[in-house]
Protein backbone atom coordinates (compact mmCIF):
# COMPACT_ATOMS: atom_id res chain seq x y z
CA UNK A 1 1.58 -39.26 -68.61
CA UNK A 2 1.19 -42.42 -66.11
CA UNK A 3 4.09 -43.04 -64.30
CA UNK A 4 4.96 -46.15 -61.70
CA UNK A 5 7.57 -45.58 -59.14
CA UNK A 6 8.60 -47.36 -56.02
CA UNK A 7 10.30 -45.07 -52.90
CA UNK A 8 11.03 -45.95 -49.58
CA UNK A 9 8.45 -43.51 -47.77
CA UNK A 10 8.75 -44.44 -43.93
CA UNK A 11 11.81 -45.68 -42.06
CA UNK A 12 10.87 -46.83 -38.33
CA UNK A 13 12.74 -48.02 -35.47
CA UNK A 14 11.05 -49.84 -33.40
CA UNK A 15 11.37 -49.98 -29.34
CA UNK A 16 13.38 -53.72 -29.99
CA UNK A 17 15.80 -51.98 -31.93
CA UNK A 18 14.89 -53.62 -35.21
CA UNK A 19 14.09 -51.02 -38.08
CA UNK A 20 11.34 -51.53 -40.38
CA UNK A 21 11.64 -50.03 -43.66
CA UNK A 22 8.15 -49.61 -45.95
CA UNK A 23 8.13 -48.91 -49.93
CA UNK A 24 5.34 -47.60 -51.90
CA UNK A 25 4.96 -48.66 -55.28
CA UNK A 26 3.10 -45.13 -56.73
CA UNK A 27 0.89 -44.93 -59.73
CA UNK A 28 1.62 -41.31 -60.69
CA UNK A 29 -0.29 -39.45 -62.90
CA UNK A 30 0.38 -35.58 -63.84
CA UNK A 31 2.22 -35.23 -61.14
CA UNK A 32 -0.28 -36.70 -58.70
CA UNK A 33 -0.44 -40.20 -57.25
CA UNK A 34 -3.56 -42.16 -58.19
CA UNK A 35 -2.41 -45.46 -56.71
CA UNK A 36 -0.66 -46.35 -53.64
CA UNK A 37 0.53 -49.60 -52.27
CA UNK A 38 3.18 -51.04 -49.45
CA UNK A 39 5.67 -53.62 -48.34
CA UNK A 40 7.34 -53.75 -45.38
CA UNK A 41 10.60 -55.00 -45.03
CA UNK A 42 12.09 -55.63 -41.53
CA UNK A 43 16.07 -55.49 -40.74
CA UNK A 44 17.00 -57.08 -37.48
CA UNK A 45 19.51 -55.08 -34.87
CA UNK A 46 21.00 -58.46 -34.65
CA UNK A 47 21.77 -59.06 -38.03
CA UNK A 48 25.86 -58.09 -38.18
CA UNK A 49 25.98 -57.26 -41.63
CA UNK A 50 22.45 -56.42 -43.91
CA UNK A 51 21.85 -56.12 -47.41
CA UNK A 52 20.76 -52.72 -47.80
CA UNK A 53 21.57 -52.54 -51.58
CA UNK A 54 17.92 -52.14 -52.27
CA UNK A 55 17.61 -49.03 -50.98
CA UNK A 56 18.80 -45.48 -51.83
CA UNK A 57 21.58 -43.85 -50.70
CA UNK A 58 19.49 -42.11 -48.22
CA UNK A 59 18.12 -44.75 -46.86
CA UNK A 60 20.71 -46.75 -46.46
CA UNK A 61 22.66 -43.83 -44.27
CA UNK A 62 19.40 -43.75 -41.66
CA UNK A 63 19.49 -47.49 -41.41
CA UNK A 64 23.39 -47.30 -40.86
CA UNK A 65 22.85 -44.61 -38.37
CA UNK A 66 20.17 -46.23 -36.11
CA UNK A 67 22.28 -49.28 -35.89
CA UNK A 68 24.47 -47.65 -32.96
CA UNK A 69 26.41 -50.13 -30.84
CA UNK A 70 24.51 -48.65 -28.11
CA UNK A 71 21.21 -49.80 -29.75
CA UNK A 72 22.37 -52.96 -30.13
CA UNK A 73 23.46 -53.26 -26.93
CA UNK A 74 19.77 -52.29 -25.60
CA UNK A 75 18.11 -54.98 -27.77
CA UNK A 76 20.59 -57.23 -26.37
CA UNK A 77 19.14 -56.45 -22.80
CA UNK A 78 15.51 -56.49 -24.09
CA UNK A 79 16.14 -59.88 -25.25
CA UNK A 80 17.85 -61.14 -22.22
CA UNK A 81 14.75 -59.74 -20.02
CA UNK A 82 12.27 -61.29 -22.22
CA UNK A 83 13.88 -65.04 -21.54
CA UNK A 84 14.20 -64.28 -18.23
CA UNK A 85 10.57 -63.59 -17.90
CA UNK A 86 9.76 -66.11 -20.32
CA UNK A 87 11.98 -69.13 -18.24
């Protein structure tokens, strides 16, 4: 039996504090995937309240805890560096 499934198969957090989520949309077959491919999708640390209804339950609870108030508070201070530099 051929099968397609989508799964979120790599959360990231990424040294600005963002977190990049990536899907795979599978084409399964006996068990064994015979067809892979991927989208990204990228949630800001600045964004104060995401949609995260399109992902599992799972997923959703890493995303909620990487977006620490500490975390945010680092990106803040990237961000502020990077004018800086940039002025």
């Amino acid at each position: 039996m051929i099968i397609e499934q989508k799964i979120v198969d790599k959360i990231e957090i990424l040294h600005t504090g963002d977190i990049q989520v990536r899907e795979a949309n599978q084409v399964v077959k006996d068990g064994v995937v015979i067809a892979s491919s991927y989208h990204r999708r990228t949630i800001s640390i600045f964004e104060t309240n995401p949609d995260l209804s399109w992902l599992d339950e799972g997923s959703q609870a890493v995303v909620r805890a990487a977006r620490t108030p500490e975390r945010i508070q680092k990106a803040q201070e990237l961000l502020s560096e990077q004018n800086d530099v940039a002025k």
